[in-house]
N, C-alpha and C. Protein backbone atom coordinates (compact mmCIF):
# COMPACT_ATOMS: atom_id res chain seq x y z
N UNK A 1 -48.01 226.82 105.64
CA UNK A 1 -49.36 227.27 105.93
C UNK A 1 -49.37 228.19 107.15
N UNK A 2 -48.85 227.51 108.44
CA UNK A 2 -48.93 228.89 109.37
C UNK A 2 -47.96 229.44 109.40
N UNK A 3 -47.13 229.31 108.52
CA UNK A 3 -46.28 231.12 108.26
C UNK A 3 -47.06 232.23 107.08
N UNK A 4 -47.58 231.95 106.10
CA UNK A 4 -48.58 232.54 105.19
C UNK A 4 -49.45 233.27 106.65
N UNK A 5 -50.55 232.52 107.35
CA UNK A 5 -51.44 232.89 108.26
C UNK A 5 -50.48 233.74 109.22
N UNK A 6 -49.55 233.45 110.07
CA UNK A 6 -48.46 234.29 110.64
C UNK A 6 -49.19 235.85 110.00
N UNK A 7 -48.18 235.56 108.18
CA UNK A 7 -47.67 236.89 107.67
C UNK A 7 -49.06 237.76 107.67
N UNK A 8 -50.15 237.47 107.65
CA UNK A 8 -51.52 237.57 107.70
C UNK A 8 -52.17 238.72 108.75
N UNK A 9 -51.79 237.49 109.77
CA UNK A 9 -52.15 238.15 111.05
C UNK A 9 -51.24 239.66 111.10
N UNK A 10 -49.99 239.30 110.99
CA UNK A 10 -49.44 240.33 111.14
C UNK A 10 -50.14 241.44 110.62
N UNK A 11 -49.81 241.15 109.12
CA UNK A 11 -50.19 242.51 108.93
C UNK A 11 -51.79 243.01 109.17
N UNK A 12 -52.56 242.23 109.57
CA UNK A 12 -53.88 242.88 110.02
C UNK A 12 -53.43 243.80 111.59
N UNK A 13 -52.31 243.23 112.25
CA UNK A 13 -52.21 244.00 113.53
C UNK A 13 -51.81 245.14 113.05
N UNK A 14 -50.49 245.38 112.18
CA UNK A 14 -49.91 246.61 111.87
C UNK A 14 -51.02 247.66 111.35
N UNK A 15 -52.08 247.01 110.60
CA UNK A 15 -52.98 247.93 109.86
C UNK A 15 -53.58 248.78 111.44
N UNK A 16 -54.57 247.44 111.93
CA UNK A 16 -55.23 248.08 113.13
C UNK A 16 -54.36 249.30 113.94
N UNK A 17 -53.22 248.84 114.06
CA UNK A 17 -52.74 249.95 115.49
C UNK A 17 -52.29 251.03 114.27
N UNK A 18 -51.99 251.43 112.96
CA UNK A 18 -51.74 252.32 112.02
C UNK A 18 -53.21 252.70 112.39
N UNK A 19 -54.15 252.25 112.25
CA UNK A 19 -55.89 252.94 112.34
C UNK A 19 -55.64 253.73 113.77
N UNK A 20 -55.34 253.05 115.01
CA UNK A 20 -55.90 253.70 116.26
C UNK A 20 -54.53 254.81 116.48
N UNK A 21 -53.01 254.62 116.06
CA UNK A 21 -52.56 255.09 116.11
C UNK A 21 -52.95 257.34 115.29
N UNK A 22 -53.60 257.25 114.51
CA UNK A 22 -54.28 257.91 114.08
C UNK A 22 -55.30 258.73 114.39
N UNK A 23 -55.73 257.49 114.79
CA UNK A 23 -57.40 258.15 115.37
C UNK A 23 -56.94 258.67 116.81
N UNK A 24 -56.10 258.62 117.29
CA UNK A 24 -55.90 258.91 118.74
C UNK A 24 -54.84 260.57 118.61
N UNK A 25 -54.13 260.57 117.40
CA UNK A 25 -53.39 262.05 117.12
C UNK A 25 -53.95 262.41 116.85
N UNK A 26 -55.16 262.37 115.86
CA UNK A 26 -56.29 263.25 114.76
C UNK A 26 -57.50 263.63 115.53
N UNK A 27 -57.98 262.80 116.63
CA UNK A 27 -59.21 263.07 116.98
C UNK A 27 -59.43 263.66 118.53
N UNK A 28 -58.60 263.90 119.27
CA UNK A 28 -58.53 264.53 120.40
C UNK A 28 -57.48 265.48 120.66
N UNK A 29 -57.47 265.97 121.58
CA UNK A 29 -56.29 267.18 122.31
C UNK A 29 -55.71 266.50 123.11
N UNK A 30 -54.31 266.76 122.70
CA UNK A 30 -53.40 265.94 123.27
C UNK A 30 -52.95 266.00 124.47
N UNK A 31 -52.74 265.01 125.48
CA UNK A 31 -52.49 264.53 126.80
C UNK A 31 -51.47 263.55 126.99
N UNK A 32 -51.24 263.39 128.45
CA UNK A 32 -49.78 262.53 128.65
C UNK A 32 -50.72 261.11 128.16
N UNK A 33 -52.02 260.95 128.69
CA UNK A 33 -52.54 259.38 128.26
C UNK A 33 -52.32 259.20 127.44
N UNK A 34 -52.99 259.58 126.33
CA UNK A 34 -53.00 259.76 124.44
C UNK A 34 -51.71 259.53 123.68
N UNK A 35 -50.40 260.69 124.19
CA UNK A 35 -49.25 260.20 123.98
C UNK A 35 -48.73 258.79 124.71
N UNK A 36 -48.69 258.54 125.84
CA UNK A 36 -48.30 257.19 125.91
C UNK A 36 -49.06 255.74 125.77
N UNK A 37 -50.35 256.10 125.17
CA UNK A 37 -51.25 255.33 124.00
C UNK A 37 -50.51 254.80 123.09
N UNK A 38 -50.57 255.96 122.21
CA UNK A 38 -49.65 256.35 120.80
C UNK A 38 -48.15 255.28 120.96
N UNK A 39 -47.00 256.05 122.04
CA UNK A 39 -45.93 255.72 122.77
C UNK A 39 -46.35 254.04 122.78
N UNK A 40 -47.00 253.57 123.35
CA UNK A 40 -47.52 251.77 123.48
C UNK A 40 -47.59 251.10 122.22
N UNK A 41 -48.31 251.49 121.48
CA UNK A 41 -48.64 251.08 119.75
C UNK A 41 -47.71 251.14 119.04
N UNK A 42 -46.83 252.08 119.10
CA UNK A 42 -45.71 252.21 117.98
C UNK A 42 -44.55 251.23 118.79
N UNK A 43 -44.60 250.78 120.07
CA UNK A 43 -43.40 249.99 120.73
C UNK A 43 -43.78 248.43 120.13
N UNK A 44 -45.21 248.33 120.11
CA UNK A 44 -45.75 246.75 119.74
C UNK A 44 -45.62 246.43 118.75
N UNK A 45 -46.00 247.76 117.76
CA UNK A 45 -45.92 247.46 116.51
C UNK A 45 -44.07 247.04 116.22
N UNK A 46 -43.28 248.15 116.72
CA UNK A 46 -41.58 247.69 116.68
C UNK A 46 -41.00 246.34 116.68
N UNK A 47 -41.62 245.67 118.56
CA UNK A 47 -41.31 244.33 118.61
C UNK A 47 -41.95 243.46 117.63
N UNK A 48 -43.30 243.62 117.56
CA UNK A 48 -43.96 242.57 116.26
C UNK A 48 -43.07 242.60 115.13
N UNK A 49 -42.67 243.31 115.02
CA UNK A 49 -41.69 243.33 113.47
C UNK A 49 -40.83 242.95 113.39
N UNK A 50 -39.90 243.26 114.64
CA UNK A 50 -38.88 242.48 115.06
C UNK A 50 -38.74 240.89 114.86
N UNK A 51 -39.86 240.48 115.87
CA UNK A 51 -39.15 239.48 116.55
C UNK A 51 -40.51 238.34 115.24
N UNK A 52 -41.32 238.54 114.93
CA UNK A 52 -41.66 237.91 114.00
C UNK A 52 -42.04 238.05 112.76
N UNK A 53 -41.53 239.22 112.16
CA UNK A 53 -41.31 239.66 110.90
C UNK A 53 -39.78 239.70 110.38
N UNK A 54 -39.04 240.35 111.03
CA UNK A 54 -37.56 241.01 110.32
C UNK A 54 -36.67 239.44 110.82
N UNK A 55 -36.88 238.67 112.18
CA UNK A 55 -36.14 237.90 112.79
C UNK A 55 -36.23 236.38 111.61
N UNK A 56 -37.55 236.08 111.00
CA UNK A 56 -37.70 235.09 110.60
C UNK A 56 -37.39 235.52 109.15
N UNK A 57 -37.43 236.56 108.52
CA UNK A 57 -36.50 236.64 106.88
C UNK A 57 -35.58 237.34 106.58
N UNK A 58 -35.03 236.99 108.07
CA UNK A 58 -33.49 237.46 107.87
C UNK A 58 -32.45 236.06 107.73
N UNK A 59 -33.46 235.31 108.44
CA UNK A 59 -33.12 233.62 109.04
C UNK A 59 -32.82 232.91 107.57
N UNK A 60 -33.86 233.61 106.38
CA UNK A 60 -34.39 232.34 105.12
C UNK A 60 -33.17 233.26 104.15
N UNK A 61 -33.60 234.84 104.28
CA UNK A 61 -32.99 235.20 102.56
C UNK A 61 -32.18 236.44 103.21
N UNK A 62 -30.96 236.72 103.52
CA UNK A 62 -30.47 238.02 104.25
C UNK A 62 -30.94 239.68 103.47
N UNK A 63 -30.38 239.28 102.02
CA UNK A 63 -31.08 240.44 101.69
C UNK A 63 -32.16 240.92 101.51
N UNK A 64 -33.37 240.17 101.46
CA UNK A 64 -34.65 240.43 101.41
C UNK A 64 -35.44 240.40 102.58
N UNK A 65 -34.87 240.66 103.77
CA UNK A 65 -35.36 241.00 104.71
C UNK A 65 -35.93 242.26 105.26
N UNK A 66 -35.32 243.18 105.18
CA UNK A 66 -35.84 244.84 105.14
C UNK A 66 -37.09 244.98 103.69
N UNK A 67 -36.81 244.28 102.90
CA UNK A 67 -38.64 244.08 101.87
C UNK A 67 -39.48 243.57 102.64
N UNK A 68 -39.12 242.62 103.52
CA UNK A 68 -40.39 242.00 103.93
C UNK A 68 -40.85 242.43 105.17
N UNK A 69 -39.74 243.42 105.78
CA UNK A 69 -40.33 244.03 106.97
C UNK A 69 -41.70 245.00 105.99
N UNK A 70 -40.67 245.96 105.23
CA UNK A 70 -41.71 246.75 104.56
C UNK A 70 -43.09 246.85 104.39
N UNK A 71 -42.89 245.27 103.45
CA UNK A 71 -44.28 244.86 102.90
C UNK A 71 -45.22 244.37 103.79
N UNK A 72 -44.45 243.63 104.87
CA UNK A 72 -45.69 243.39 105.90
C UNK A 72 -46.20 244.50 107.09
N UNK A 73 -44.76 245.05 107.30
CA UNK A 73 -45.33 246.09 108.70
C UNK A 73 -45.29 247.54 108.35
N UNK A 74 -44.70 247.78 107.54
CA UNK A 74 -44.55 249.11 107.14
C UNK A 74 -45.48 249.80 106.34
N UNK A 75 -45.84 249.28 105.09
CA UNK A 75 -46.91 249.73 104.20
C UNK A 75 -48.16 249.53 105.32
N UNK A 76 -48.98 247.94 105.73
CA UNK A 76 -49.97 248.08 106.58
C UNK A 76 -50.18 249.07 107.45
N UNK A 77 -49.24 249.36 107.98
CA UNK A 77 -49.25 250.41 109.63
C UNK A 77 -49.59 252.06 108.70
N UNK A 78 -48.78 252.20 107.58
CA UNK A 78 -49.03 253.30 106.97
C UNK A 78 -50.80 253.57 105.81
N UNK A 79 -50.94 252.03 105.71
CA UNK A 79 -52.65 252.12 105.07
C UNK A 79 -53.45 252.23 106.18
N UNK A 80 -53.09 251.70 107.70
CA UNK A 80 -54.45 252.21 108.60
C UNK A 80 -54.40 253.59 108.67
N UNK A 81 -53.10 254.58 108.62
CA UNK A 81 -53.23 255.84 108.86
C UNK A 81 -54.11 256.65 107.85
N UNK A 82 -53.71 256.19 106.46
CA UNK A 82 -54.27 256.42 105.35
C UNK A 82 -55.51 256.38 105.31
N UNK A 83 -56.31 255.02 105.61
CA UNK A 83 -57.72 255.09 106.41
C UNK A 83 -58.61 256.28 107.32
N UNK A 84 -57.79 256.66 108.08
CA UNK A 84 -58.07 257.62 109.50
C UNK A 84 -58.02 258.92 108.31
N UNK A 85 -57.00 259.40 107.79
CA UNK A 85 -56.87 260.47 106.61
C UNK A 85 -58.07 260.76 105.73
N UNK A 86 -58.34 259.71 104.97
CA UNK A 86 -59.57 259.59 104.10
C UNK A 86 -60.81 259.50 104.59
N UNK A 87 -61.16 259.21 105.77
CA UNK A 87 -62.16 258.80 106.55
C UNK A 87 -62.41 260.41 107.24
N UNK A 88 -61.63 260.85 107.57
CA UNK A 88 -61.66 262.63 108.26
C UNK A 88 -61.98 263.58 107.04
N UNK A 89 -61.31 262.90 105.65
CA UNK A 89 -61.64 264.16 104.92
C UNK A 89 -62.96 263.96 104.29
N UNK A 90 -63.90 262.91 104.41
CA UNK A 90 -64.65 262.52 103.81
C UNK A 90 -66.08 263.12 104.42
C-alpha cells in the first residue's frame, strides 16, 4: 500500500516540476535566476528518481528497473511539459 502511494506521489512531483519546469523556459526572458530555477528542478527531479524510484526496482527486479524509472519519472516530467505546450498553443 505505501509503495503504490510512494509510486503516486512520485509521479505527481515529476509531472508538477515537468509543468514549472516549462512554464519558467516558455514564459519569460531568460536570466541567471530562471536558469538556476530550471538548474534546481531538474537536480530534484534526478535525486527523486534515484534514490526512490530507480534504487527501490533495481532492489526487487534488475532488469525492469530503467521501465520503471521511465514510467514513473520520465513519461510524468515529459506530460507536465506537454501540458505547458498545449496550454500556450491553445
Amino acid at each position: 500500500m505505501l509503495s503504490k502511494f510512494l509510486t503516486g506521489g512520485m509521479m505527481i512531483v515529476h509531472w508538477v516540476s515537468g509543468y514549472w519546469v516549462a512554464v519558467v523556459i516558455a514564459g519569460e526572458a531568460p536570466s541567471w535566476p530562471l536558469a538556476a530555477r530550471v538548474l534546481l528542478y531538474t537536480l530534484i527531479n534526478l535525486i527523486l528518481a534515484y534514490e526512490f524510484v530507480y534504487k527501490p526496482a533495481k532492489e526487487c527486479n534488475q532488469s525492469h528497473a530503467i521501465r520503471h524509472v521511465v514510467g514513473v519519472s520520465l513519461i510524468p516530467f515529459c506530460l507536465g511539459v506537454a501540458c505547458v505546450i498545449i496550454l500556450f498553443l491553445l
